[in-house]
C-alpha atoms as a PDB file:
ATOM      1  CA  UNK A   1      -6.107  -9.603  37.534  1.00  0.00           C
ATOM      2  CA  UNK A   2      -2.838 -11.050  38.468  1.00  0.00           C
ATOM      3  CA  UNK A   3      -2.156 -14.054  36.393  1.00  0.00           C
ATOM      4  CA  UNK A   4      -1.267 -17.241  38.151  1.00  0.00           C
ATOM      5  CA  UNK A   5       1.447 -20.096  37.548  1.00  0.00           C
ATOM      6  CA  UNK A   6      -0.394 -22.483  38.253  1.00  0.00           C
ATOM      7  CA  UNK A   7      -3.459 -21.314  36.205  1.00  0.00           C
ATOM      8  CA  UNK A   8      -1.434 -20.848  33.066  1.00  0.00           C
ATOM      9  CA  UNK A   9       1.279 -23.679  33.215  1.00  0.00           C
ATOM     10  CA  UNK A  10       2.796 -23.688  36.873  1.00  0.00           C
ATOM     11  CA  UNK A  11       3.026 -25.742  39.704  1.00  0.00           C
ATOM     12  CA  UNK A  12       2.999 -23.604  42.917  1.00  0.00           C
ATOM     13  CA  UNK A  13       1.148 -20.788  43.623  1.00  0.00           C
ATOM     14  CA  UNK A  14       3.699 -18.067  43.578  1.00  0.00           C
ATOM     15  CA  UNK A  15       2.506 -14.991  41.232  1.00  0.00           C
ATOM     16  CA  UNK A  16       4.079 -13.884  38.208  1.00  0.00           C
ATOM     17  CA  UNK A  17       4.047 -10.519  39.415  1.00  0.00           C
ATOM     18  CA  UNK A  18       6.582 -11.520  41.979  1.00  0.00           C
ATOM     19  CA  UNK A  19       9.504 -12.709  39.757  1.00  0.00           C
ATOM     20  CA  UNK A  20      12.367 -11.382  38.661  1.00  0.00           C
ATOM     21  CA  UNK A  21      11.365  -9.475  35.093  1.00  0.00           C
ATOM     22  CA  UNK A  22      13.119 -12.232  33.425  1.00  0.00           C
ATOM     23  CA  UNK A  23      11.432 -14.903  34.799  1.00  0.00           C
ATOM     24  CA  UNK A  24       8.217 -13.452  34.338  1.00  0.00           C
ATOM     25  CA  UNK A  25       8.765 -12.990  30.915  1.00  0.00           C
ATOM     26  CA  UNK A  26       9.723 -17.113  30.686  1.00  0.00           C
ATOM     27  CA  UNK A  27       6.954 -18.138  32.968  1.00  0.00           C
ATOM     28  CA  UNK A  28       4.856 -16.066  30.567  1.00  0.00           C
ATOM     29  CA  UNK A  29       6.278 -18.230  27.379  1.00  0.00           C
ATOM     30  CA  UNK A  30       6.413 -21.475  29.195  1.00  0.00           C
ATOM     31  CA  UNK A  31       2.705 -20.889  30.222  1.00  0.00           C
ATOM     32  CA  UNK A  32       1.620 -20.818  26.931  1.00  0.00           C
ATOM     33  CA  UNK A  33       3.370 -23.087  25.319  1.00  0.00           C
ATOM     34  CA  UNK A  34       1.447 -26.009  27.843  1.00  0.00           C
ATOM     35  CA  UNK A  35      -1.617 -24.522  27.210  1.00  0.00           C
ATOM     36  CA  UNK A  36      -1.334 -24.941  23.400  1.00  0.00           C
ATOM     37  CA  UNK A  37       0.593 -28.276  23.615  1.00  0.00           C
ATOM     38  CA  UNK A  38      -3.236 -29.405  25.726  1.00  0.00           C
ATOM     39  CA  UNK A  39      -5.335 -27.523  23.560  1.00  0.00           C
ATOM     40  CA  UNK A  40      -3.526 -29.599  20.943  1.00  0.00           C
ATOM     41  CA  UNK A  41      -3.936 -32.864  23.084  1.00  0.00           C
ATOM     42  CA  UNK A  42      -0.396 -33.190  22.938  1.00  0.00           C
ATOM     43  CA  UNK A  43       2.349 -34.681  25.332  1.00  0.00           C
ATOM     44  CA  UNK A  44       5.192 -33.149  25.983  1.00  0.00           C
ATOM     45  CA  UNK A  45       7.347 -36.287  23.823  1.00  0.00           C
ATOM     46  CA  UNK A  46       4.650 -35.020  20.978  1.00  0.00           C
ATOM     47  CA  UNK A  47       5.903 -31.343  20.950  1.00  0.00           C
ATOM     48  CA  UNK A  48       9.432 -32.774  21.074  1.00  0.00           C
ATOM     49  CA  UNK A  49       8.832 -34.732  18.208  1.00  0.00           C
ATOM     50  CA  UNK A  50       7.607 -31.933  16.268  1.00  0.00           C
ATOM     51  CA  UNK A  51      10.683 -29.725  17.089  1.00  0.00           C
ATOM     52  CA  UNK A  52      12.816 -32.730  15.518  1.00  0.00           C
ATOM     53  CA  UNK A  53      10.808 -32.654  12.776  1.00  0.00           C
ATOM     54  CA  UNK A  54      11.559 -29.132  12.284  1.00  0.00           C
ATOM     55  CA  UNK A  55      15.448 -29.113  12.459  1.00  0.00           C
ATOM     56  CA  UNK A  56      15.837 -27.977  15.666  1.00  0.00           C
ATOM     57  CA  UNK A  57      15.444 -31.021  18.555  1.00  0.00           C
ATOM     58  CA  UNK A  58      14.244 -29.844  22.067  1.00  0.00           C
ATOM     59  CA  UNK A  59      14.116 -32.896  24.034  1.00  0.00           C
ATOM     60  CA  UNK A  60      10.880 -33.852  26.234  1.00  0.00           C
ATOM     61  CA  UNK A  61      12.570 -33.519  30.440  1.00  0.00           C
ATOM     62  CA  UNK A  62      13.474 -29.464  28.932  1.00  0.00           C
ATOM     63  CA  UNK A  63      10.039 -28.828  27.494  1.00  0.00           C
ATOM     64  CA  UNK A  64       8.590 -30.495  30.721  1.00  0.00           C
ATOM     65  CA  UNK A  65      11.560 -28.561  32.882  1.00  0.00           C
ATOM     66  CA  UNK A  66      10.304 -25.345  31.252  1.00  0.00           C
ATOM     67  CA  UNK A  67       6.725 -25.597  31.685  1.00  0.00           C
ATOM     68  CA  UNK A  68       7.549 -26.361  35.609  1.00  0.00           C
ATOM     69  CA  UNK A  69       9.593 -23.510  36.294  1.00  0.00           C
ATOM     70  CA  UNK A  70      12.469 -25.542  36.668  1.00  0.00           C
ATOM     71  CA  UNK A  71      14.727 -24.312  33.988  1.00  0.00           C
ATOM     72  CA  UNK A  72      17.128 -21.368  34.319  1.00  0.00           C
ATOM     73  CA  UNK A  73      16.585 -19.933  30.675  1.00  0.00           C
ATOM     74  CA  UNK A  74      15.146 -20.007  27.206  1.00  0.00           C
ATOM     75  CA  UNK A  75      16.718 -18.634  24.238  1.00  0.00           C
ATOM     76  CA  UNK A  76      14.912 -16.743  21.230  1.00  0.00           C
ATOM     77  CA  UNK A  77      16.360 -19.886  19.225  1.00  0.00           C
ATOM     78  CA  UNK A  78      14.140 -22.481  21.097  1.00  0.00           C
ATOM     79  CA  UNK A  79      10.845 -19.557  21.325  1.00  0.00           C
ATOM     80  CA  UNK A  80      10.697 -19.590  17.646  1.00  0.00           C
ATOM     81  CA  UNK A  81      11.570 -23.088  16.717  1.00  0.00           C
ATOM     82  CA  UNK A  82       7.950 -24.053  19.679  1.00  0.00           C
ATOM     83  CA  UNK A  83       6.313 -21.654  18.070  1.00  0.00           C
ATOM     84  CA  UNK A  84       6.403 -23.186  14.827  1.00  0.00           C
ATOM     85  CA  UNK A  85       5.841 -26.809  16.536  1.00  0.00           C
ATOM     86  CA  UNK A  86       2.622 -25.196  18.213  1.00  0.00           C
ATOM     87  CA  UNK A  87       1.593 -23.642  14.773  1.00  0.00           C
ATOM     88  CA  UNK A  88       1.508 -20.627  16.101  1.00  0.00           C
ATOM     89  CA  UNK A  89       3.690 -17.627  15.954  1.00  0.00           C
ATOM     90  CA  UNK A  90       6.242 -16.464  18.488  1.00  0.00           C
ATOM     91  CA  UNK A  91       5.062 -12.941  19.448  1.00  0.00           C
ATOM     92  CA  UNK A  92       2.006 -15.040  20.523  1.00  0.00           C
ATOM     93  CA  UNK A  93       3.798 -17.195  22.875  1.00  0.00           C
ATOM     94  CA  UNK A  94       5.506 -13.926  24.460  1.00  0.00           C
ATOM     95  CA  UNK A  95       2.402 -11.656  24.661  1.00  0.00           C
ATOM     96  CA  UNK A  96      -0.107 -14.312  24.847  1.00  0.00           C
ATOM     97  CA  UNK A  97      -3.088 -11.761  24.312  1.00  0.00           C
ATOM     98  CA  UNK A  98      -6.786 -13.550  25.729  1.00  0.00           C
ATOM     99  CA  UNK A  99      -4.931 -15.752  27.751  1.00  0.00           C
ATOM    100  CA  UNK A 100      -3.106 -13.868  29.902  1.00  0.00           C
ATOM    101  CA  UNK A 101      -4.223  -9.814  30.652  1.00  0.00           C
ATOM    102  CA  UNK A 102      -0.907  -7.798  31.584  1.00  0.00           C
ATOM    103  CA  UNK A 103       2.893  -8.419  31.164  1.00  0.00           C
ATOM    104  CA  UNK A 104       5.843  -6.751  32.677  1.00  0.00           C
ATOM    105  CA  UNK A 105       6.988  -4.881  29.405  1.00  0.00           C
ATOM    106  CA  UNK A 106      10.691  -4.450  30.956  1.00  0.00           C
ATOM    107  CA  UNK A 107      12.096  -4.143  34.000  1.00  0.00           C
ATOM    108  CA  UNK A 108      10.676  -2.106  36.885  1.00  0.00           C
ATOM    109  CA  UNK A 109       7.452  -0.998  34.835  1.00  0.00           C
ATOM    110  CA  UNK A 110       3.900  -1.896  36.250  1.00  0.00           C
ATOM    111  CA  UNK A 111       2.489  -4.442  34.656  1.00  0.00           C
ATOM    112  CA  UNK A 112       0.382  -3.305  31.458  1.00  0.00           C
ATOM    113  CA  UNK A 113      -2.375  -5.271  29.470  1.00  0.00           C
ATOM    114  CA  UNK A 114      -0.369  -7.419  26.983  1.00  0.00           C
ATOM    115  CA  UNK A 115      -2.154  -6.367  23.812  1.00  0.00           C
ATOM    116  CA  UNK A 116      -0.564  -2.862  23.975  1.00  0.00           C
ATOM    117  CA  UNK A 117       3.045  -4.576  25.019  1.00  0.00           C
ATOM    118  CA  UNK A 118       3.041  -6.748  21.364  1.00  0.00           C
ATOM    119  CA  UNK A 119       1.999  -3.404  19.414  1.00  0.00           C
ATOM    120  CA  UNK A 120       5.163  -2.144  20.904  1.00  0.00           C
ATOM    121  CA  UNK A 121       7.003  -5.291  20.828  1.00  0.00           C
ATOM    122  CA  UNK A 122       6.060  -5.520  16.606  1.00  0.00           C
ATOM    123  CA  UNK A 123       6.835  -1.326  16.048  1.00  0.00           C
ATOM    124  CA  UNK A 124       3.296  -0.925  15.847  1.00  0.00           C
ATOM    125  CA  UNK A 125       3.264   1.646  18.838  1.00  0.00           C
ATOM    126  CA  UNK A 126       6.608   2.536  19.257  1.00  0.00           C
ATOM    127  CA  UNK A 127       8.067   3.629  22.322  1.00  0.00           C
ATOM    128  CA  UNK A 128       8.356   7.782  22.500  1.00  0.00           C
ATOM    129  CA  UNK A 129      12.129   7.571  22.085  1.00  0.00           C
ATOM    130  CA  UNK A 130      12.354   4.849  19.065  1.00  0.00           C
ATOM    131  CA  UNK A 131      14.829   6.061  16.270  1.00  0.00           C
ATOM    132  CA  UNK A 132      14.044   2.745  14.349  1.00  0.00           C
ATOM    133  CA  UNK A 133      13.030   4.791  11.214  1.00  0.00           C
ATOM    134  CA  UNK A 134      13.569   2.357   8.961  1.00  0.00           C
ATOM    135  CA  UNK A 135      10.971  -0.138  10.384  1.00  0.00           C
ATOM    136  CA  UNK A 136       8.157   3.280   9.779  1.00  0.00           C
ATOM    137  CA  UNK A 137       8.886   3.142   6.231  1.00  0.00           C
ATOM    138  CA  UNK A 138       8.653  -0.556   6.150  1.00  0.00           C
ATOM    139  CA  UNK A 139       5.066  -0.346   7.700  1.00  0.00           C
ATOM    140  CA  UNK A 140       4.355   2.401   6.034  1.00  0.00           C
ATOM    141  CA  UNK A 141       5.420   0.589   2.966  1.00  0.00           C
ATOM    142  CA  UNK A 142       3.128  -2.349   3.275  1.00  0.00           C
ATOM    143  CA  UNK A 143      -0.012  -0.355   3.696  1.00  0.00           C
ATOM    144  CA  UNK A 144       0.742   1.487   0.825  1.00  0.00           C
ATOM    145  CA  UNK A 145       1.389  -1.876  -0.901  1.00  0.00           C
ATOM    146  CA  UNK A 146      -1.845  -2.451  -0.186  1.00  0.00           C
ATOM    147  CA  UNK A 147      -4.028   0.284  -1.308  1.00  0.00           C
ATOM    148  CA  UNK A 148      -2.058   0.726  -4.613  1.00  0.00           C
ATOM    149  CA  UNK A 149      -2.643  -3.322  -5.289  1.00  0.00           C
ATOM    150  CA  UNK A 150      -6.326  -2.369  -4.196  1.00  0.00           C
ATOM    151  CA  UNK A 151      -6.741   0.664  -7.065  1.00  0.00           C
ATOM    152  CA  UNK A 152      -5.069  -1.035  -9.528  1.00  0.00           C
ATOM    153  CA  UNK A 153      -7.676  -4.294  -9.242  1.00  0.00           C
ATOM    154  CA  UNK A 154     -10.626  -1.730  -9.248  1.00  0.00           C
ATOM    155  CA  UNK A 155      -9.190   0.489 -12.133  1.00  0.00           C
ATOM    156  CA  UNK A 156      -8.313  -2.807 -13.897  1.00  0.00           C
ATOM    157  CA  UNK A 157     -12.119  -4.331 -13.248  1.00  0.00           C
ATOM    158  CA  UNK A 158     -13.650  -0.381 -14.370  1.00  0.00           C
ATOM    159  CA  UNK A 159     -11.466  -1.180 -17.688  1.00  0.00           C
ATOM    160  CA  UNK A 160     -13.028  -4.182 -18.326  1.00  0.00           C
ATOM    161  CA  UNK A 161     -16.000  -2.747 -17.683  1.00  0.00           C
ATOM    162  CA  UNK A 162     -15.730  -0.188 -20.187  1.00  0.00           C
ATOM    163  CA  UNK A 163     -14.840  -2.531 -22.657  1.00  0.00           C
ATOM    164  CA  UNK A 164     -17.996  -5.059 -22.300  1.00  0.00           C
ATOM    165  CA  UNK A 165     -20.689  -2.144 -21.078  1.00  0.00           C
ATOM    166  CA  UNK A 166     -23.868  -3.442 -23.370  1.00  0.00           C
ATOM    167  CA  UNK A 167     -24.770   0.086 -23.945  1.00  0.00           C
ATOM    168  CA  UNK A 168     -23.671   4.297 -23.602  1.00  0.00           C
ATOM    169  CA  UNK A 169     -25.332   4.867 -19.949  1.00  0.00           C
ATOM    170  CA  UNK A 170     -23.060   1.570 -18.265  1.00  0.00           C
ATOM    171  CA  UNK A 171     -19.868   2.038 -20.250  1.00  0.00           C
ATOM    172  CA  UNK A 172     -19.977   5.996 -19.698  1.00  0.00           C
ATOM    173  CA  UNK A 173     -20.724   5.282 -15.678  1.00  0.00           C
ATOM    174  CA  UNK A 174     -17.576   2.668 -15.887  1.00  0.00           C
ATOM    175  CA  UNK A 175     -15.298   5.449 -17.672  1.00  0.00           C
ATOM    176  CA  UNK A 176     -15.673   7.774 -14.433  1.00  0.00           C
ATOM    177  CA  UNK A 177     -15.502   5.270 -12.319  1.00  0.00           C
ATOM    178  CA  UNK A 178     -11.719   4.262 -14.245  1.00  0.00           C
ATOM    179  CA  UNK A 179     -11.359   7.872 -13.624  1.00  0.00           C
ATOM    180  CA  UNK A 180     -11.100   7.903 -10.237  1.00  0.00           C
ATOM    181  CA  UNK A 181      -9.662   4.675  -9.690  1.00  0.00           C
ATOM    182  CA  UNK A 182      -6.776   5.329 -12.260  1.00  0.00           C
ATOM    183  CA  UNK A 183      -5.987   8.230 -10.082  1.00  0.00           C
ATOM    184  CA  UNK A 184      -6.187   6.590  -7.104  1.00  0.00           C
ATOM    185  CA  UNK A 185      -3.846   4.003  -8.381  1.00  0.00           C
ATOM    186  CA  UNK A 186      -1.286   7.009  -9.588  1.00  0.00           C
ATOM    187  CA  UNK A 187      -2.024   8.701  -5.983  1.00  0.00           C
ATOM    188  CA  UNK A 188      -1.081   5.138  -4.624  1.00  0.00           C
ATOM    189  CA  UNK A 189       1.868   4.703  -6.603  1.00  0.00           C
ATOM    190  CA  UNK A 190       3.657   7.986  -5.990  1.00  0.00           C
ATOM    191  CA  UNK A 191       3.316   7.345  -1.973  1.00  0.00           C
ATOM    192  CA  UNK A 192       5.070   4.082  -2.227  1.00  0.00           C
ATOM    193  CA  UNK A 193       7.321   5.061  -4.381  1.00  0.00           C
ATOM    194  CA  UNK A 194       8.397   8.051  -2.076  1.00  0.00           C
ATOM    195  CA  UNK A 195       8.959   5.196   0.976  1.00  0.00           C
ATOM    196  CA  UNK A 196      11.036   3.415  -1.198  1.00  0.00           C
ATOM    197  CA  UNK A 197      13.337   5.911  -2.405  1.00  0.00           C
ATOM    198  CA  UNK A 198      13.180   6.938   1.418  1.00  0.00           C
ATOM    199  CA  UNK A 199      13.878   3.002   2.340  1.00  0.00           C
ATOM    200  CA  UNK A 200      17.157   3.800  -0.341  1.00  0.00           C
ATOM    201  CA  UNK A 201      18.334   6.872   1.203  1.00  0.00           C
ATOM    202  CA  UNK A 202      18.275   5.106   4.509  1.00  0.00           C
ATOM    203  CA  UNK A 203      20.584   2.618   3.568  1.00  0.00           C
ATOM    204  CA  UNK A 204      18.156  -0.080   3.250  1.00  0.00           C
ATOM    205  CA  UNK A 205      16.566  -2.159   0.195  1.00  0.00           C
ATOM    206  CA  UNK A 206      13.013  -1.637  -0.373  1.00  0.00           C
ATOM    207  CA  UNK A 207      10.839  -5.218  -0.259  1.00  0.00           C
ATOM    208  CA  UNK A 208       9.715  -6.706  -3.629  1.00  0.00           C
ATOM    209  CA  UNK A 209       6.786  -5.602  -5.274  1.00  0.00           C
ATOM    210  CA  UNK A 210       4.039  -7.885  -6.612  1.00  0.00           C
ATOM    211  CA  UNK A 211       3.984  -7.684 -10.586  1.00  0.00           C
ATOM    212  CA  UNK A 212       1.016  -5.777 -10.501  1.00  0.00           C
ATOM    213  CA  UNK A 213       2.960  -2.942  -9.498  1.00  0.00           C
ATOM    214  CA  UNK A 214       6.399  -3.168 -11.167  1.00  0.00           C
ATOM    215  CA  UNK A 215       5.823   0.334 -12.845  1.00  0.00           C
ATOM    216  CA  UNK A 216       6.241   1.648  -9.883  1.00  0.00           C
ATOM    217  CA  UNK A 217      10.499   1.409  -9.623  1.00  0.00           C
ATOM    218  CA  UNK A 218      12.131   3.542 -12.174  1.00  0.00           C
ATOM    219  CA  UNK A 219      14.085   1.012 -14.939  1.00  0.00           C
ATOM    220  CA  UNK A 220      17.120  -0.037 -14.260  1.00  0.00           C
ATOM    221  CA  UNK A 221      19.842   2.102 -16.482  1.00  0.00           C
ATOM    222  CA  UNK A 222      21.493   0.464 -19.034  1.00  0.00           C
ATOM    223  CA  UNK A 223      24.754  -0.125 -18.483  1.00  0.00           C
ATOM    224  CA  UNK A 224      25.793  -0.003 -21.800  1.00  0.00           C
ATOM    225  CA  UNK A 225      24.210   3.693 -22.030  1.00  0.00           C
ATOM    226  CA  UNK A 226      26.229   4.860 -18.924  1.00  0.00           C
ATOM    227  CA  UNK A 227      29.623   3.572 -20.805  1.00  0.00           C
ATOM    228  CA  UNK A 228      28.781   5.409 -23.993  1.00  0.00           C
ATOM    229  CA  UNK A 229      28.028   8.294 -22.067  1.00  0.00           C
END
C-alpha cells in the first residue's frame, strides 16, 4: 500500500511514489521524524531545543519546513544529529520499518518493503555486486565475539562447578560438561581469531576485545627481543 504524505507527515495528498527518488527518500525521513516528535508530545521548538542541546542547533521554521515538504534538502549531518534528539537511531528515521511498508531503495527500482532495504542499507544483505569485504569480517567478527564470550561464561560456570560439586556423580557430570564447553570456547577462539588476522591482512584494525577474551591476540613482541635478535 502506497504510503501517503499526508498520512505520515505531509500536507497535500500527492504520493510518495510520485517524487523524484530523492525526495521520496526526504519525505520518507521528514515523515518520521513528526511522527516521533507527536508520539513524544513534542513541538517542533521542543525538538529544536533538543538539537541545541546536543551541539548541533536546527532551528524550529527548518524542522517545521522539512516536515511540510517545503525544504529543498537534508544532509546526513542534520539525519543523525534528529535522530539522537528523537532517541532513536538514524537508519530508523530512513527505513522507518512498521510505519511505513516499501521505500524506493535507489533510483528507478520498484518500490520494495523497507525492512529488506535497511538489511541492505546496514550490510546485512548485501547487494549481489558488494566488494565491501571488510564490513563481512566485521559482522562476522561480532558474532563470533559473541559465541566465544558465550563458551567462555559456560566453561567458566562448569569450572566452578567442578570445584563446589558436594559429591563424585555432580562434580564428574560438571567435568564433561567443562569438556565440551572448553572446546567450544577454543573452537570459538580460533574462528575469531582467523577474522582478525583476516581484518589485518585487509588493511584494517580488528575491534577491541572484551577482557574475557584477551588470549585470543597473539602478545605483542618485545621490542627489546627483536633488537637483540
Amino acid at each position: 500500500m502506497a504510503q501517503r504524505r499526508s498520512d505520515h507527515g505531509y500536507e497535500d495528498d500527492t504520493e510518495v511514489d510520485d517524487l523524484e527518488w530523492e525526495d521520496h527518500v526526504m519525505a520518507t525521513v521528514a515523515g518520521e521524524v513528526r511522527r516521533r516528535r507527536k508520539e513524544l508530545g513534542w513541538s517542533a521548538q521542543d525538538l529544536a531545543d533538543r538539537c541545541e542541546e546536543i551541539g548541533y542547533p536546527i532551528p524550529r521554521n527548518v524542522i517545521a519546513n522539512m516536515e511540510s515538504g517545503r525544504r529543498a534538502n537534508l544532509p546526513l549531518v542534520e539525519i543523525m544529529v534528529l535522530a539522537k534528539a528523537l532517541r532513536m537511531s538514524p537508519i530508523s528515521l530512513i527505513y522507518p520499518v512498521g510505519y511505513v511498508d516499501e521505500v524506493r531503495q535507489l533510483p528507478y527500482e520498484d518500490p520494495q518493503p523497507a525492512w529488506d532495504a535497511l538489511q541492505w542499507f546496514t550490510g546485512n544483505s548485501p547487494a549481489e555486486d558488494a566488494t565491501d569485504h571488510m564490513l563481512d569480517h566485521f559482522l562476522a567478527h561480532d558474532l563470533d565475539v559473541r559465541s566465544a564470550l558465550a563458551a567462555v561464561e559456560s566453561e567458566d560456570y562448569e569450572r566452578w562447578k567442578v570445584k563446589t560439586a558436594p559429591n563424585r556423580v555432580q562434580r564428574e557430570a560438571a567435568e564433561r560438561a567443562l569438556a565440551r564447553y572448553a572446546d567450544q570456547a577454543t573452537n570459538a577462539k580460533h574462528e575469531l581469531r582467523r577474522h582478525r588476522d583476516a581484518i589485518r591482512e585487509a588493511g584494517g584494525t580488528p575491534p577491541h576485545l572484551p577482557p574475557q577474551l584477551d588470549d585470543v591476540d597473539p602478545p605483542e613482541t618485545d621490542p627489546t627481543e627483536e633488537n637483540d635478535l
